[in-house]
N, C-alpha and C. Protein backbone atom coordinates (compact mmCIF):
# COMPACT_ATOMS: atom_id res chain seq x y z
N UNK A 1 22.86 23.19 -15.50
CA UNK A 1 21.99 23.82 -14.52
C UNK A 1 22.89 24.48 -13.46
N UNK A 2 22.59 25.76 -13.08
CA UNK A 2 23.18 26.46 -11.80
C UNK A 2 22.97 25.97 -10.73
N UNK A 3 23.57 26.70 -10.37
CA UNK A 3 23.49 26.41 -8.49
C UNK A 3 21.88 27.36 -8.03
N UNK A 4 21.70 28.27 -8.56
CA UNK A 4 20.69 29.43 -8.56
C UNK A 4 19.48 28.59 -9.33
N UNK A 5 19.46 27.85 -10.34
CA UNK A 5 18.20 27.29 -10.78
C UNK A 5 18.40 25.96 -10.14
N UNK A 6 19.14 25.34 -9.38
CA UNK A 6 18.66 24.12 -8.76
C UNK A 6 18.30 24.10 -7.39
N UNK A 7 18.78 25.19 -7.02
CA UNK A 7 18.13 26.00 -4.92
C UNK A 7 16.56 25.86 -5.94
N UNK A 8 16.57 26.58 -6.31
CA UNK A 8 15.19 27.06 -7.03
C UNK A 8 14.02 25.86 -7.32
N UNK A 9 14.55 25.01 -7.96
CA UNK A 9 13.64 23.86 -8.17
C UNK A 9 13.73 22.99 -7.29
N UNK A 10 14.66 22.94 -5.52
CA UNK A 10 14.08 22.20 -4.65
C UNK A 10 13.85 22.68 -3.67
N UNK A 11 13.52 24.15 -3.95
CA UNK A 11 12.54 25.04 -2.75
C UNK A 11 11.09 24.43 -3.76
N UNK A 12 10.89 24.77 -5.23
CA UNK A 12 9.78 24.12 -5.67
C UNK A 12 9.08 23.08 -4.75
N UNK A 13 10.24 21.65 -4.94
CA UNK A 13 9.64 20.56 -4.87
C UNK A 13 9.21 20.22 -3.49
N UNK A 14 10.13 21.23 -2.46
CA UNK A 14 9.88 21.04 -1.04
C UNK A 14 8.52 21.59 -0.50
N UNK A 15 8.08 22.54 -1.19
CA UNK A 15 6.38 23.38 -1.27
C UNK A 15 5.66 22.12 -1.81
N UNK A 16 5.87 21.75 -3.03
CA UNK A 16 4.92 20.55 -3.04
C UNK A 16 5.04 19.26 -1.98
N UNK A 17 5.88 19.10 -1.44
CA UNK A 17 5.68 18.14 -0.40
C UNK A 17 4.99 18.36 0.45
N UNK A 18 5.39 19.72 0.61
CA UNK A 18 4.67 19.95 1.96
C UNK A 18 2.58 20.13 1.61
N UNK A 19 2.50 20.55 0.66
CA UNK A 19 1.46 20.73 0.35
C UNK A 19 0.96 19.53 0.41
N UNK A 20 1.79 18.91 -0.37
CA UNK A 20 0.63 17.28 -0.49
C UNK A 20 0.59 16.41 1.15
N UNK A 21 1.51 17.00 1.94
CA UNK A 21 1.49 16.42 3.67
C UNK A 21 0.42 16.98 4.16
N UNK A 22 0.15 18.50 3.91
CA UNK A 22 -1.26 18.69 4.58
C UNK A 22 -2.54 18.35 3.81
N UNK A 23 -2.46 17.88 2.40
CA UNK A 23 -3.53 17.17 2.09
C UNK A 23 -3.86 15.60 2.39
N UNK A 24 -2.71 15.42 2.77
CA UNK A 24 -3.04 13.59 3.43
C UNK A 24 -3.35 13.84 4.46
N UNK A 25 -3.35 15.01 5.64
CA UNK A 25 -3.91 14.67 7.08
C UNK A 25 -5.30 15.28 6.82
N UNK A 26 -5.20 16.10 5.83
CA UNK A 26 -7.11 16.73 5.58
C UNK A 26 -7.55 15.39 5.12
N UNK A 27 -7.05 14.67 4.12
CA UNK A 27 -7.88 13.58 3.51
C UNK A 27 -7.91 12.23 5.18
N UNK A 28 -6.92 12.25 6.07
CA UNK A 28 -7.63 11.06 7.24
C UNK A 28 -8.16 11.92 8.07
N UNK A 29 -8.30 13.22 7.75
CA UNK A 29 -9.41 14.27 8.81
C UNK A 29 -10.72 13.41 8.10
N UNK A 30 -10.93 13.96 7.04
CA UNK A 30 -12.08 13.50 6.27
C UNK A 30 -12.59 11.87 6.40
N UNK A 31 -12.06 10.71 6.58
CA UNK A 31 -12.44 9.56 6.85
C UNK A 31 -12.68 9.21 8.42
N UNK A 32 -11.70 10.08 9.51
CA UNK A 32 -12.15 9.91 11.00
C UNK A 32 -13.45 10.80 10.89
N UNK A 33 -13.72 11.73 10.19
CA UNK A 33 -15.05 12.83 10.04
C UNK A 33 -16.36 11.57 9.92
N UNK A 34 -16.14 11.13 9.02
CA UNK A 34 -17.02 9.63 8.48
C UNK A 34 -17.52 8.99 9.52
N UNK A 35 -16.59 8.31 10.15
CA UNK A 35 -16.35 6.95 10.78
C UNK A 35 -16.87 7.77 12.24
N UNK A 36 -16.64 8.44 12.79
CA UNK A 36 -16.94 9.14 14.14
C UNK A 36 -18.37 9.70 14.30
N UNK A 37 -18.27 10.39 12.90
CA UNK A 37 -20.05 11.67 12.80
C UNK A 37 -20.78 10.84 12.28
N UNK A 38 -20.80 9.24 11.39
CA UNK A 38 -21.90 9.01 10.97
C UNK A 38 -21.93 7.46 10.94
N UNK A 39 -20.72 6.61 11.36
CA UNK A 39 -20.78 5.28 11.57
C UNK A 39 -20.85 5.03 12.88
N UNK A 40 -19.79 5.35 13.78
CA UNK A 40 -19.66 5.53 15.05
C UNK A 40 -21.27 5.07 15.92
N UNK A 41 -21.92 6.28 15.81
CA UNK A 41 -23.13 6.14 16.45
C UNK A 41 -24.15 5.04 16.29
N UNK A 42 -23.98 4.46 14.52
CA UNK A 42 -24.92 3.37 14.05
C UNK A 42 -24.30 2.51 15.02
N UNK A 43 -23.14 2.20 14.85
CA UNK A 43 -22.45 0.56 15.37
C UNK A 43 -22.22 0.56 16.84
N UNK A 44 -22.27 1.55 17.82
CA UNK A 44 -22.35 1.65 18.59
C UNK A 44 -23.94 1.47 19.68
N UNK A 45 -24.51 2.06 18.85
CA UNK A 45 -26.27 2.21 18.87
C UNK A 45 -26.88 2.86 20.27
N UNK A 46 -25.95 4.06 20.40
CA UNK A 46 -26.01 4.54 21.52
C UNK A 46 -27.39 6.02 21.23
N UNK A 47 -27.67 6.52 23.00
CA UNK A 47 -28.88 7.21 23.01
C UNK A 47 -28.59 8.51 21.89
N UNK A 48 -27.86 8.79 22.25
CA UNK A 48 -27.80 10.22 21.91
C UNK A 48 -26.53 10.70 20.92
N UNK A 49 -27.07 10.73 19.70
CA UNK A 49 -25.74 10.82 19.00
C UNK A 49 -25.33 12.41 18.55
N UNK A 50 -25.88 13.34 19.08
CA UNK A 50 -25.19 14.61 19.18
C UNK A 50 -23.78 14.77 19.08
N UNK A 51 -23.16 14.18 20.15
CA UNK A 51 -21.78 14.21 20.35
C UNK A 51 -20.84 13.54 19.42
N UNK A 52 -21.17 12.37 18.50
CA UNK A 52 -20.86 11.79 17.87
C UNK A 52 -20.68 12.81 16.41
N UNK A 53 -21.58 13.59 16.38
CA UNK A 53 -22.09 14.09 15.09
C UNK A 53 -21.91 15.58 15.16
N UNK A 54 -20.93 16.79 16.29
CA UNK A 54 -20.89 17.43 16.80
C UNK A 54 -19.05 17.39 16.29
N UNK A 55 -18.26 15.80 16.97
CA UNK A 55 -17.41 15.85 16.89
C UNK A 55 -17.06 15.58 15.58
N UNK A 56 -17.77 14.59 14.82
CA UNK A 56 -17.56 14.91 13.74
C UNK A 56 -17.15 15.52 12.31
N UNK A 57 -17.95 16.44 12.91
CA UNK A 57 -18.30 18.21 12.40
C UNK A 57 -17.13 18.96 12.27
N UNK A 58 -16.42 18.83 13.34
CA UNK A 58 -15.26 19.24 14.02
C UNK A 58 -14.08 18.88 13.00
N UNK A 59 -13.95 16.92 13.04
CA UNK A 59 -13.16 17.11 12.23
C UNK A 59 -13.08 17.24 10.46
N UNK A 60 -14.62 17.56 9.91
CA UNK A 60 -14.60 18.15 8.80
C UNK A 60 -14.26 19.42 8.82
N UNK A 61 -14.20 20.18 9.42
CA UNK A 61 -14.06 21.58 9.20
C UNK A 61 -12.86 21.65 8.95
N UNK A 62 -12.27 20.68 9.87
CA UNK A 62 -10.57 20.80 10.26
C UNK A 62 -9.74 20.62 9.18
N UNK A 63 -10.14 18.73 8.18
CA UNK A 63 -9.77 18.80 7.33
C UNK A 63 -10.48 19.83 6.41
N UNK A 64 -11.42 20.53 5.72
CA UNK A 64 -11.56 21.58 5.08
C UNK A 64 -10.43 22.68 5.05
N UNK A 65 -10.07 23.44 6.18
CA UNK A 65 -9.21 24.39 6.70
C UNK A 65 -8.17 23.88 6.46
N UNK A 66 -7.34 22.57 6.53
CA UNK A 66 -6.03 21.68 6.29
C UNK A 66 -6.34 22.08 4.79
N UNK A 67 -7.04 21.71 3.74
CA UNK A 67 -6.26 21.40 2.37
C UNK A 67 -6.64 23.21 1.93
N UNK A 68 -7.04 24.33 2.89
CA UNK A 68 -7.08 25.44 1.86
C UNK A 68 -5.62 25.73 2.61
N UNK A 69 -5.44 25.64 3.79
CA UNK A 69 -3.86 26.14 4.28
C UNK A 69 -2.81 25.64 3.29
N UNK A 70 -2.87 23.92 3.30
CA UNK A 70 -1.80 23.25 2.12
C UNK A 70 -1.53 23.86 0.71
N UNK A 71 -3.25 25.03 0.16
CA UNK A 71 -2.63 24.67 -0.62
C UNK A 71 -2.18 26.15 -0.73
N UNK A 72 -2.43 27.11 0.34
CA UNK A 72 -1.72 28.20 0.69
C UNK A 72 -0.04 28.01 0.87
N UNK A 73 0.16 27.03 1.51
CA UNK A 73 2.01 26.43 2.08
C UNK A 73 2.22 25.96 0.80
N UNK A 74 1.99 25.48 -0.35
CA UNK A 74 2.30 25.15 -1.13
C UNK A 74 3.47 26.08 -1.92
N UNK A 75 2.84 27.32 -1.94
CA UNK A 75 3.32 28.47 -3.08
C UNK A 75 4.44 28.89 -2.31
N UNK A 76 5.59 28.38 -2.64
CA UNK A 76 6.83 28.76 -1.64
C UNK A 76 7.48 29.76 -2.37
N UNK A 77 8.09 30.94 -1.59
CA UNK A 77 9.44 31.99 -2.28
C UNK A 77 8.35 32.56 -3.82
N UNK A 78 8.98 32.01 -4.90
CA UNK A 78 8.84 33.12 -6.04
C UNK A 78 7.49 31.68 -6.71
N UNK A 79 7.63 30.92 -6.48
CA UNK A 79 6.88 29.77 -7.19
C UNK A 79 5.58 29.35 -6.60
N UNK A 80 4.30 29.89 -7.21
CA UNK A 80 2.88 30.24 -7.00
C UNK A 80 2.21 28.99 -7.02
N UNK A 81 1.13 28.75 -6.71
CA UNK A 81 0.77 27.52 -6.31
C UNK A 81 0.35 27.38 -7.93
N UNK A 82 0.12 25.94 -8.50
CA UNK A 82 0.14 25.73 -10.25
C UNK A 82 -1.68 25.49 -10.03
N UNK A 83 -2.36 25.81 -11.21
CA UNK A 83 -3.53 26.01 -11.55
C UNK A 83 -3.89 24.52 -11.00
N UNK A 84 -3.33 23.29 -11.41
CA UNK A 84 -3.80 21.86 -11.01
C UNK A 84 -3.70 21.85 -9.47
N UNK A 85 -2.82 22.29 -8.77
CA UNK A 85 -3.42 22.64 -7.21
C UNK A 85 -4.19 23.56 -6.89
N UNK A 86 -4.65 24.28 -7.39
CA UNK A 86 -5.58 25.03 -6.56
C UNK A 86 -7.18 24.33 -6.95
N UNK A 87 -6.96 23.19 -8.12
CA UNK A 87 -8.20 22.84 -8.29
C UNK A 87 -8.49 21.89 -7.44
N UNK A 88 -7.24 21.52 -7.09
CA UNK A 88 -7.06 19.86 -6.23
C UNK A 88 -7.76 20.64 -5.03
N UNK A 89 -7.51 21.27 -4.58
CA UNK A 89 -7.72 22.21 -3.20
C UNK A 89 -8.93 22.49 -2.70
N UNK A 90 -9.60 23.19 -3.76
CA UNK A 90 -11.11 23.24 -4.46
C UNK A 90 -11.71 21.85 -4.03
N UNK A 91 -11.18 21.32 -4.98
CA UNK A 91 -12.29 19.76 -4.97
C UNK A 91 -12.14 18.96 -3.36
N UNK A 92 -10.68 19.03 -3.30
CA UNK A 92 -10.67 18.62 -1.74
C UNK A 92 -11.72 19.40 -0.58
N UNK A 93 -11.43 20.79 -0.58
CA UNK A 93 -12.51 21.05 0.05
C UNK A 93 -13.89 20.97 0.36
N UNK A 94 -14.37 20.92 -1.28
CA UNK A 94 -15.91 20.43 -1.50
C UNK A 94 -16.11 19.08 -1.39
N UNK A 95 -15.09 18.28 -1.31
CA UNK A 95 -15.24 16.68 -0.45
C UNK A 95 -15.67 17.07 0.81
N UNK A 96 -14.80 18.18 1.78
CA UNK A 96 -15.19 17.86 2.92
C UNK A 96 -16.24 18.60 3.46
N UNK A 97 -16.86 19.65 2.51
CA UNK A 97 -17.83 20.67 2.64
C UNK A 97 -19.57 19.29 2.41
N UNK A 98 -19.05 18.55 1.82
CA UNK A 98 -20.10 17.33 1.46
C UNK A 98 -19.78 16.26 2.79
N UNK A 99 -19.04 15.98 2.89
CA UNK A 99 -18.93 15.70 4.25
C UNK A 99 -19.32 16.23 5.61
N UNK A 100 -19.28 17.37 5.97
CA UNK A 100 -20.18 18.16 6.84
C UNK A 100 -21.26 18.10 6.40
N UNK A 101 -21.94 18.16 5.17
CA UNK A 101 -23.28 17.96 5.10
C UNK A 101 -24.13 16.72 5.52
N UNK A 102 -23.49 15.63 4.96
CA UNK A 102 -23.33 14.25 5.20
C UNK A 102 -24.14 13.95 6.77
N UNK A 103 -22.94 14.47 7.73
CA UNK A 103 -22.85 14.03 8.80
C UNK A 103 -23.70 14.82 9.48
N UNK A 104 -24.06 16.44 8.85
CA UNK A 104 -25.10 17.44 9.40
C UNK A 104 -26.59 16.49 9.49
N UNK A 105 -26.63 15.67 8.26
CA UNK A 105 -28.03 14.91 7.79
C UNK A 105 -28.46 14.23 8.97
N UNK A 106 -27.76 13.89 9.39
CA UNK A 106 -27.87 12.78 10.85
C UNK A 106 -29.73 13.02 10.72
C-alpha cells in the first residue's frame, strides 16, 4: 500500500467518525426530545405543559438536522457518503420526524 492510498483510506475513516459523532448527539437529541416533550410534564404534573412540549420540539428538530448534516460531513475529499449511510440517515431522521410527532400528540 502507498503512502497516496493510505492518506486516502484515513481521510475515509476519519469522515466516518465523524459522521457517526454527529449521529450519537442526534440519537441523545432524540431521547432528551422524549424525556423533556413527553415524560417531563407527566412526572412532574405541572399546569401547563406547552413549554415542556415546545422545548421538546426543539430538540427533535435539532437532532433531525444533526444526522442529515452527519451524514452530509460524512462524504469527505473524493469518498461519497456509501449507500448504507445515507439509509442510516434516512431512518435516523424518520426516528426523529416520529418523534416530533410523538411529542406534537401531547
Amino acid at each position: 500500500m502507498d503512502a497516496d492510498q493510505s492518506a486516502a483510506e484515513r481521510t475515509a475513516l476519519a469522515g466516518e467518525r465523524t459522521m457517526l459523532a454527529w449521529w450519537r448527539t442526534a440519537l441523545a437529541s432524540l431521547a432528551v426530545a422524549l424525556a423533556v416533550g413527553r415524560f417531563l410534564p407527566e412526572i412532574a404534573a405541572v399546569d401547563h405543559t406547552w413549554p415542556y412540549v415546545l422545548l421538546g420540539l426543539g430538540f427533535a428538530v435539532y437532532a433531525a438536522g444533526l444526522f442529515v448534516f452527519g451524514a452530509m460531513r460524512g462524504g469527505v475529499g473524493r469518498h461519497p457518503v456509501s449507500r448504507g449511510s445515507l439509509l442510516a440517515a434516512v431512518f435516523g431522521t424518520l426516528l426523529a420526524l416520529g418523534t416530533i410527532a410523538l411529542i406534537a400528540a401531547q
